[in-house]
C-alpha atoms as a PDB file:
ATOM      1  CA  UNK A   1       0.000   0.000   0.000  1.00  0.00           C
ATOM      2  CA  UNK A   2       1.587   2.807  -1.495  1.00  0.00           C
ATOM      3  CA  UNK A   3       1.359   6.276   0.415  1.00  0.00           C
ATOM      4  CA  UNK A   4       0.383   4.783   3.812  1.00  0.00           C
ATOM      5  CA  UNK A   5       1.744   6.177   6.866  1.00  0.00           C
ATOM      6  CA  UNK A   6       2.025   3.382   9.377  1.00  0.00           C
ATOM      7  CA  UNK A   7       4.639   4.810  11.620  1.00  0.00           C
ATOM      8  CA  UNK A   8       2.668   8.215  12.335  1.00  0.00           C
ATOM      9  CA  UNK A   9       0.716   8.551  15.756  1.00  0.00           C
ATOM     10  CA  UNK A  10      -2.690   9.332  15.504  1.00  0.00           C
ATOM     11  CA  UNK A  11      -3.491  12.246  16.684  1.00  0.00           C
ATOM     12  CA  UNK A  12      -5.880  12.233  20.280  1.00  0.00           C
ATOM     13  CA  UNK A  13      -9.719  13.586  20.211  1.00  0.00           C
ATOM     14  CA  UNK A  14     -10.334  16.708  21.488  1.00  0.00           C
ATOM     15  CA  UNK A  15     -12.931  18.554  22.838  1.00  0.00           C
ATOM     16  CA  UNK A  16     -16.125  15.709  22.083  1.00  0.00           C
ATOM     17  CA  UNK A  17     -18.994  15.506  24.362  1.00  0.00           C
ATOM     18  CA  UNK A  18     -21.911  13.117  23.601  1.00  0.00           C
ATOM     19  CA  UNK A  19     -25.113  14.795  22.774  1.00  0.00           C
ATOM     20  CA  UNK A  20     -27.851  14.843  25.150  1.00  0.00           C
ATOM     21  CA  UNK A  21     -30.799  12.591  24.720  1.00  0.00           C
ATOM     22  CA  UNK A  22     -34.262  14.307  26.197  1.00  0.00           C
ATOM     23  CA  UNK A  23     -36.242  11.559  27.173  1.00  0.00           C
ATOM     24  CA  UNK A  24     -39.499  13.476  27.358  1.00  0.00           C
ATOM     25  CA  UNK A  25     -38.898  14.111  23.799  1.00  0.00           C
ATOM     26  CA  UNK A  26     -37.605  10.557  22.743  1.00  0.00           C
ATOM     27  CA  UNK A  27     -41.232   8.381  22.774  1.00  0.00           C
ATOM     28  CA  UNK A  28     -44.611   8.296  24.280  1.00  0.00           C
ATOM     29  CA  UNK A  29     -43.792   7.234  27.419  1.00  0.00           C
ATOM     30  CA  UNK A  30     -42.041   9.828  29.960  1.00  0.00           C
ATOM     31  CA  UNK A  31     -39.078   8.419  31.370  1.00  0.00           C
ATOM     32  CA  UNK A  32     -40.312   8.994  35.342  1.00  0.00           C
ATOM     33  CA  UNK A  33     -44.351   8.967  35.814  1.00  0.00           C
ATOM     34  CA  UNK A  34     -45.445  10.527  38.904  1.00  0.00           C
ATOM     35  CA  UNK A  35     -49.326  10.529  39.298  1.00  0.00           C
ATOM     36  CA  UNK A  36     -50.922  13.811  40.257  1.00  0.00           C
ATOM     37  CA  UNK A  37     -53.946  13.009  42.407  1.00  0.00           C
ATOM     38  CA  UNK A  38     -56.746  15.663  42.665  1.00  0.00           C
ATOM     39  CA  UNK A  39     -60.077  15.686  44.297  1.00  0.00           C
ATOM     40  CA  UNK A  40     -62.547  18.866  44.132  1.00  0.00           C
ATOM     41  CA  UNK A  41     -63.700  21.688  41.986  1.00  0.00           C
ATOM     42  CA  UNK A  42     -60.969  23.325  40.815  1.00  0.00           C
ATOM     43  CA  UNK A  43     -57.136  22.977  41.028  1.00  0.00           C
ATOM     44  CA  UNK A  44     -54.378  24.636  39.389  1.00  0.00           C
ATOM     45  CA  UNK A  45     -51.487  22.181  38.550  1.00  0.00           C
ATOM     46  CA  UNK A  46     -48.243  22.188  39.041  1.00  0.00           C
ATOM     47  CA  UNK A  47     -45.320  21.602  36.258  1.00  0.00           C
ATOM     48  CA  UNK A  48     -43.923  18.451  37.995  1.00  0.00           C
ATOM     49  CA  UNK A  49     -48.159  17.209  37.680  1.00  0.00           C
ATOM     50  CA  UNK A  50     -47.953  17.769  33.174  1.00  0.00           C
ATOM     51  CA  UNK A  51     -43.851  16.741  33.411  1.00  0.00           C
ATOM     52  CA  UNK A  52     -44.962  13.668  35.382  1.00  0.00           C
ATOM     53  CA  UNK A  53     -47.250  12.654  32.996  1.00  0.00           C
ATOM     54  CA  UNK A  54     -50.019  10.992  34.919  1.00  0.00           C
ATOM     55  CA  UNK A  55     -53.080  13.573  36.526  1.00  0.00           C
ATOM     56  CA  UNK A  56     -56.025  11.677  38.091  1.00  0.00           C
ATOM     57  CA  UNK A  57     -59.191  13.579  39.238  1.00  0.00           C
ATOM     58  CA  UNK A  58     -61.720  11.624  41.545  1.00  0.00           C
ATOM     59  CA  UNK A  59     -64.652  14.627  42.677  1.00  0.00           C
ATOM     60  CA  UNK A  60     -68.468  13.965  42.692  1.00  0.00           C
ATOM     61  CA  UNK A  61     -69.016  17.051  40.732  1.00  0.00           C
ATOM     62  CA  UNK A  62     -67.159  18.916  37.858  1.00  0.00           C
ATOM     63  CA  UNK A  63     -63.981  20.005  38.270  1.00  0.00           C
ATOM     64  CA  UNK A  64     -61.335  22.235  36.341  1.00  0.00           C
ATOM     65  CA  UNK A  65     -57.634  21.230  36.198  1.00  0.00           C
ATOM     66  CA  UNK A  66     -55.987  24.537  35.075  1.00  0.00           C
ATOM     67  CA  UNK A  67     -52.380  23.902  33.600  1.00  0.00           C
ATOM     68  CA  UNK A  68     -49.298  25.997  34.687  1.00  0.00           C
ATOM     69  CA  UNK A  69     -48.502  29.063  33.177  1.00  0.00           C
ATOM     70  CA  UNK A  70     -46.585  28.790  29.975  1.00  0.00           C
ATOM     71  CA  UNK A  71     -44.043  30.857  32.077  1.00  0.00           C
ATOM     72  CA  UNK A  72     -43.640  28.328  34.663  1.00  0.00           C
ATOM     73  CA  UNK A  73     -44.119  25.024  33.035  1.00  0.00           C
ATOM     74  CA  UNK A  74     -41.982  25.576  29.429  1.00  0.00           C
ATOM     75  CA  UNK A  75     -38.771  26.607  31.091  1.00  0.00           C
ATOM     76  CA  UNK A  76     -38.972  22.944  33.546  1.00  0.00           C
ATOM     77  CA  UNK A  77     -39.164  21.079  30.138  1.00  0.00           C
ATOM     78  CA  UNK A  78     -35.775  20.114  29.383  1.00  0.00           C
ATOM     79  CA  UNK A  79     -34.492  22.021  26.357  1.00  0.00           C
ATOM     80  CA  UNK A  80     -37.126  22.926  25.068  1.00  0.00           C
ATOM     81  CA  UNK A  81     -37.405  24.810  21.247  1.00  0.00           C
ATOM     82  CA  UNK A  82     -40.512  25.836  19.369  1.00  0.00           C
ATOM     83  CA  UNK A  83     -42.132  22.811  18.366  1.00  0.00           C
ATOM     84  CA  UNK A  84     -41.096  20.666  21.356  1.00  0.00           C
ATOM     85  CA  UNK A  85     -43.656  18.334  22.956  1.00  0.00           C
ATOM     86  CA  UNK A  86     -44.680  16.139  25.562  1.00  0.00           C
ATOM     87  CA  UNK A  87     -47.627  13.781  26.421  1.00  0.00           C
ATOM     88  CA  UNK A  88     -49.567  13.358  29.383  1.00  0.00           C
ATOM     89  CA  UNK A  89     -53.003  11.549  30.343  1.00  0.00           C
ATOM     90  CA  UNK A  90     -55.859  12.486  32.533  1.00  0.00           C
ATOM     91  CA  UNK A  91     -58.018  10.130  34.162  1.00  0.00           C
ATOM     92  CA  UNK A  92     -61.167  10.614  36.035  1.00  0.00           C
ATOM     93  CA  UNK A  93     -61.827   8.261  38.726  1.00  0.00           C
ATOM     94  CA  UNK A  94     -65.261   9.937  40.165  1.00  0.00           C
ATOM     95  CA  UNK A  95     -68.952  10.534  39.268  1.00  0.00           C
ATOM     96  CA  UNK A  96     -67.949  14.045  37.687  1.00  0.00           C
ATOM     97  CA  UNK A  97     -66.036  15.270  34.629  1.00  0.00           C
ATOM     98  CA  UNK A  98     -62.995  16.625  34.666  1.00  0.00           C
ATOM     99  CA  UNK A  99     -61.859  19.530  31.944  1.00  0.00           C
ATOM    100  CA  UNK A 100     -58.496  20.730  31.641  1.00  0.00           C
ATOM    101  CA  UNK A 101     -57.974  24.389  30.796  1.00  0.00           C
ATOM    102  CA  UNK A 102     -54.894  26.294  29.850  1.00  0.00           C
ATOM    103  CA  UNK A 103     -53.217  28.758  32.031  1.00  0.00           C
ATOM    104  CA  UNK A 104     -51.623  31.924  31.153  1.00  0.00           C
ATOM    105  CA  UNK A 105     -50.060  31.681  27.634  1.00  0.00           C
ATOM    106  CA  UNK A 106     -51.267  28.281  26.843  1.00  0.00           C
ATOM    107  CA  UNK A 107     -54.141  27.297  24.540  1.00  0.00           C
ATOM    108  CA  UNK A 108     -56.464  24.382  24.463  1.00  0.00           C
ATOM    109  CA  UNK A 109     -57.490  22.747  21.194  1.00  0.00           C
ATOM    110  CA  UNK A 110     -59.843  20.217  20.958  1.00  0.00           C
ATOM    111  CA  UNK A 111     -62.292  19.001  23.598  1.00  0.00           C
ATOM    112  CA  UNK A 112     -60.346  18.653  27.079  1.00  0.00           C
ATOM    113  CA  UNK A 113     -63.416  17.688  29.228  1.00  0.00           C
ATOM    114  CA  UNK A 114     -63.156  13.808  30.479  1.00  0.00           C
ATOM    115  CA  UNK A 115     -66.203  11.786  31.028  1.00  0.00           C
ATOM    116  CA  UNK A 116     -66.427   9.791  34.144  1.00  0.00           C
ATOM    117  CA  UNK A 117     -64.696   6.356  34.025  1.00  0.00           C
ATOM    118  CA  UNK A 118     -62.522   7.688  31.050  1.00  0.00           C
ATOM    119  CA  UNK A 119     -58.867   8.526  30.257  1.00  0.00           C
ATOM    120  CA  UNK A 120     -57.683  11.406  27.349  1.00  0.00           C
ATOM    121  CA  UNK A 121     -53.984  11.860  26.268  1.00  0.00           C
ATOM    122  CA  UNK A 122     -53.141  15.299  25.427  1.00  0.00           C
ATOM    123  CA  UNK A 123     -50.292  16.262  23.557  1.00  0.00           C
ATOM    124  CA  UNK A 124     -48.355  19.856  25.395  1.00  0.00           C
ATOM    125  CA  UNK A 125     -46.304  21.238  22.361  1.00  0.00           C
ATOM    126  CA  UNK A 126     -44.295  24.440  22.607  1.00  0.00           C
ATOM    127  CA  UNK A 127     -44.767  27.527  20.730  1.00  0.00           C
ATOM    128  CA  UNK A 128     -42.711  30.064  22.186  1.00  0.00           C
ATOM    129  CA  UNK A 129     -39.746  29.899  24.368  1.00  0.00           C
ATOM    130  CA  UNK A 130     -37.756  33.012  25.747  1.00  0.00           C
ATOM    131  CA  UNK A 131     -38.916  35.875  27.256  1.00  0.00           C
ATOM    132  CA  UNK A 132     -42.749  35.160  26.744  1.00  0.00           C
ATOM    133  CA  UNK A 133     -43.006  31.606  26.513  1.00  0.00           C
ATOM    134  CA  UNK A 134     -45.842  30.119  24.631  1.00  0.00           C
ATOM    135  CA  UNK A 135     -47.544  26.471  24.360  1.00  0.00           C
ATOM    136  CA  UNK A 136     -50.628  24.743  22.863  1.00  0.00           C
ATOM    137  CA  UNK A 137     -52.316  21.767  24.576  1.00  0.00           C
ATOM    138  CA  UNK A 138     -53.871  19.616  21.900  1.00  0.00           C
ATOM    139  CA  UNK A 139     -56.381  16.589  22.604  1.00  0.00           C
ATOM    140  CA  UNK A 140     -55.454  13.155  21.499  1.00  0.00           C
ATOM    141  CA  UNK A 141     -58.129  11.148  22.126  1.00  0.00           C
ATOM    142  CA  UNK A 142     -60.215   9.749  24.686  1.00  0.00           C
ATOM    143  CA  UNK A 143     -60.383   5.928  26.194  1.00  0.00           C
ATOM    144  CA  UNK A 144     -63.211   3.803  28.368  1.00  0.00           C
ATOM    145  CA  UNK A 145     -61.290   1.542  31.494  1.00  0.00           C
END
């Protein structure tokens, strides 16, 4: 082999660091699930409820799970762009419905109220990041257990 160097040291790598995998961005399933557990009429959840990706509401009468402000809950998702998303389901345990609404700088689309005895997945994508942060909350889709 004509040309070849075989005597020369190679020369060491420099400067590499792995990329970062986000698992709340890599699949359907959040890598930790904590369950959010809420009984009454209305409650305003916390990021660490949407992050953990499991809300359950058990009430005898209608209740209102208001999201976090997109202020709050877009800066806890790690790093998070426009067009980043996460999933997380809401299950209602009790004789009532549960509806989820958006908080400040979030939107709902779709129907978000859940029937007694029924799950919904939503899907939390990010519109805005910076400054004014921005996210729409779409629903996926509801399910009898």
């Amino acid at each position: 082999m004509a040309g070849l160097n075989q005597t020369a040291t190679p020369s060491p790598v420099v400067d590499f660091a792995p990329t970062k995998n986000y698992p709340s961005f890599s699949g359907l399933i959040n890598e930790v699930v904590t369950i959010g557990a809420y009984t009454g009429t209305a409650t305003t959840l916390t990021y660490a409820d949407v992050l953990g990706g499991f809300i359950t509401s058990n009430n005898a009468s209608a209740q209102t799970l208001t999201l976090p402000t997109a202020a709050l809950l877009v800066p806890q998702i790690e790093g998070a762009q426009v067009g980043s998303s996460i999933r997380f389901f809401v299950k209602e345990l009790g004789a009532g419905t549960a509806t989820v609404a958006a908080g400040t700088g979030g939107t709902v689309v779709g129907t978000a109220t859940i029937a007694t005895l029924n799950i919904k997945e939503f899907l939390l994508r990010v519109t805005a990041v910076g400054d004014t942060p921005t996210y729409s909350v779409y629903s996926l889709g509801t399910s009898v257990y």
